[in-house]
Each structure stands twice: as C-alpha cells, then as structure tokens.
Protein backbone atom coordinates (compact mmCIF):
# COMPACT_ATOMS: atom_id res chain seq x y z
CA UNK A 1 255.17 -7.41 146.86
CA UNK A 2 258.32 -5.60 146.53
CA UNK A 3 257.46 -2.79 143.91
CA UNK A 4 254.43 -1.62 145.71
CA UNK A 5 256.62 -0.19 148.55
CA UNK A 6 259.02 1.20 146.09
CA UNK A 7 255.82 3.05 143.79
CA UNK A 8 254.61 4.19 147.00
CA UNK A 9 257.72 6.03 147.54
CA UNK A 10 257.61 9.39 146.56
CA UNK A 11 261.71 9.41 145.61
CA UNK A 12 260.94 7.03 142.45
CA UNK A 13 257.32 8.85 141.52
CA UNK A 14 258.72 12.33 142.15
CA UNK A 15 261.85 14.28 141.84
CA UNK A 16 263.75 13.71 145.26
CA UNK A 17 263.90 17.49 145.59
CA UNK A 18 260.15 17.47 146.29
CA UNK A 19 260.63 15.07 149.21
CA UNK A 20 261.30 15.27 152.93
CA UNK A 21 265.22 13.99 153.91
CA UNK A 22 264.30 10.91 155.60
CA UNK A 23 261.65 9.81 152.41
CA UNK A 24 264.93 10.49 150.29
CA UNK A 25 267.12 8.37 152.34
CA UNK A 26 264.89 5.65 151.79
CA UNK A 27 264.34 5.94 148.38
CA UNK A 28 267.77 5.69 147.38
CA UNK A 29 268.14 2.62 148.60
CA UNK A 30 265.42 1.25 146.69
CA UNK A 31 266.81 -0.23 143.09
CA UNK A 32 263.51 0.99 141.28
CA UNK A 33 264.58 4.58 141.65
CA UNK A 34 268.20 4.19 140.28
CA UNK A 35 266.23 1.97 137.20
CA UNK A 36 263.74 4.77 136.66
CA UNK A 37 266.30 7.20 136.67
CA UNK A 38 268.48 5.24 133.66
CA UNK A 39 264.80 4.99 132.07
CA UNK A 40 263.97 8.64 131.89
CA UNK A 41 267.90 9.96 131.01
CA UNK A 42 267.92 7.63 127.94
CA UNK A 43 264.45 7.98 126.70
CA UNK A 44 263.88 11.54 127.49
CA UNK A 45 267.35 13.33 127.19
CA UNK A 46 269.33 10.60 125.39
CA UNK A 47 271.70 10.27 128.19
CA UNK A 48 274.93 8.27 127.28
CA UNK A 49 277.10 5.73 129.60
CA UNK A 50 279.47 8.40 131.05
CA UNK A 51 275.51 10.48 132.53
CA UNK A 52 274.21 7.10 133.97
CA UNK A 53 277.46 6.23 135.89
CA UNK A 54 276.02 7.02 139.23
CA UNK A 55 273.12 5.47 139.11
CA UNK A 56 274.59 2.25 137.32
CA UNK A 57 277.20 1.87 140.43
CA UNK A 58 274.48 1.99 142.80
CA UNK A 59 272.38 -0.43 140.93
CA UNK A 60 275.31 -2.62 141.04
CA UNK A 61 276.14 -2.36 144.58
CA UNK A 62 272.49 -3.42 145.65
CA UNK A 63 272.75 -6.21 143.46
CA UNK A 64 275.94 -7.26 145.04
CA UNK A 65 274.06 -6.51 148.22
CA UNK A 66 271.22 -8.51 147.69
CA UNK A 67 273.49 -11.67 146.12
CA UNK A 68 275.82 -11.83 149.75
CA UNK A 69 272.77 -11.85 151.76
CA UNK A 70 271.25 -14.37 149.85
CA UNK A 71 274.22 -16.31 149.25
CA UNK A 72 275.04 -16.48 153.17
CA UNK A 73 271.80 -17.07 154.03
CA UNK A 74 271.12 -20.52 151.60
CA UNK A 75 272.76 -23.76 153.05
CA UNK A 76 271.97 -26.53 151.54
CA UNK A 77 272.21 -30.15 153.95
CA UNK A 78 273.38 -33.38 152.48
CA UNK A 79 270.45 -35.52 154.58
C-alpha cells in the first residue's frame, strides 16, 4: 500500500530533472527515492559514504519523522 504511490511517482522511476516542480517536491519526501538513489550510486558508480551523505541524512530524518508521529500517537491504557 505504501510503495505503489511511491513507484507511481515519477521522482523515484525517473531522474527528477525530467519531472514537473511540484511531482519533485513530492518525491523527495518519499523514502523510496532517497533508497533508490543509495541503490544505483553503489551498484552502478561505486559511490562511497562521503557521495551518499545527502541522501543518508534525509533517509534518517524521515525515519525520525515517522518514529515521533508514531510514538505520540500510541498510548497504551492500563484498563
């Protein structure tokens, strides 16, 4: 349910050059396209820690995201 938006998007299919602004804007915030991105640098170019730094940060930042949300959202009742 949540990777068929993110295929559908043309920012992790295609390069983001390709794409309109707004479709950009939403792929960026989609943690497939920052994953894909690591994918291709180290199996097609080779890429090393210090190339995937950008993309690594953001991964990290929608984790931390997605683990606040989640973690304010659960309570838990004693009853």
């Amino acid at each position: 349910m949540f990777f068929l938006p993110t295929f559908c998007c043309p920012a992790s299919c295609f390069r983001s050059r390709a794409c309109r602004y707004g479709r950009n804007i939403f792929g960026e915030g989609l943690p497939l396209t920052h994953y894909l991105r690591i994918v291709r640098a180290i199996m097609l170019k080779g890429a090393t820690l210090p190339n995937l730094q950008y993309d690594a940060i953001v991964l990290l930042a929608l984790m931390l995201l997605a683990m606040t949300i989640a973690v304010t959202r659960f309570r838990r009742t004693l009853d």
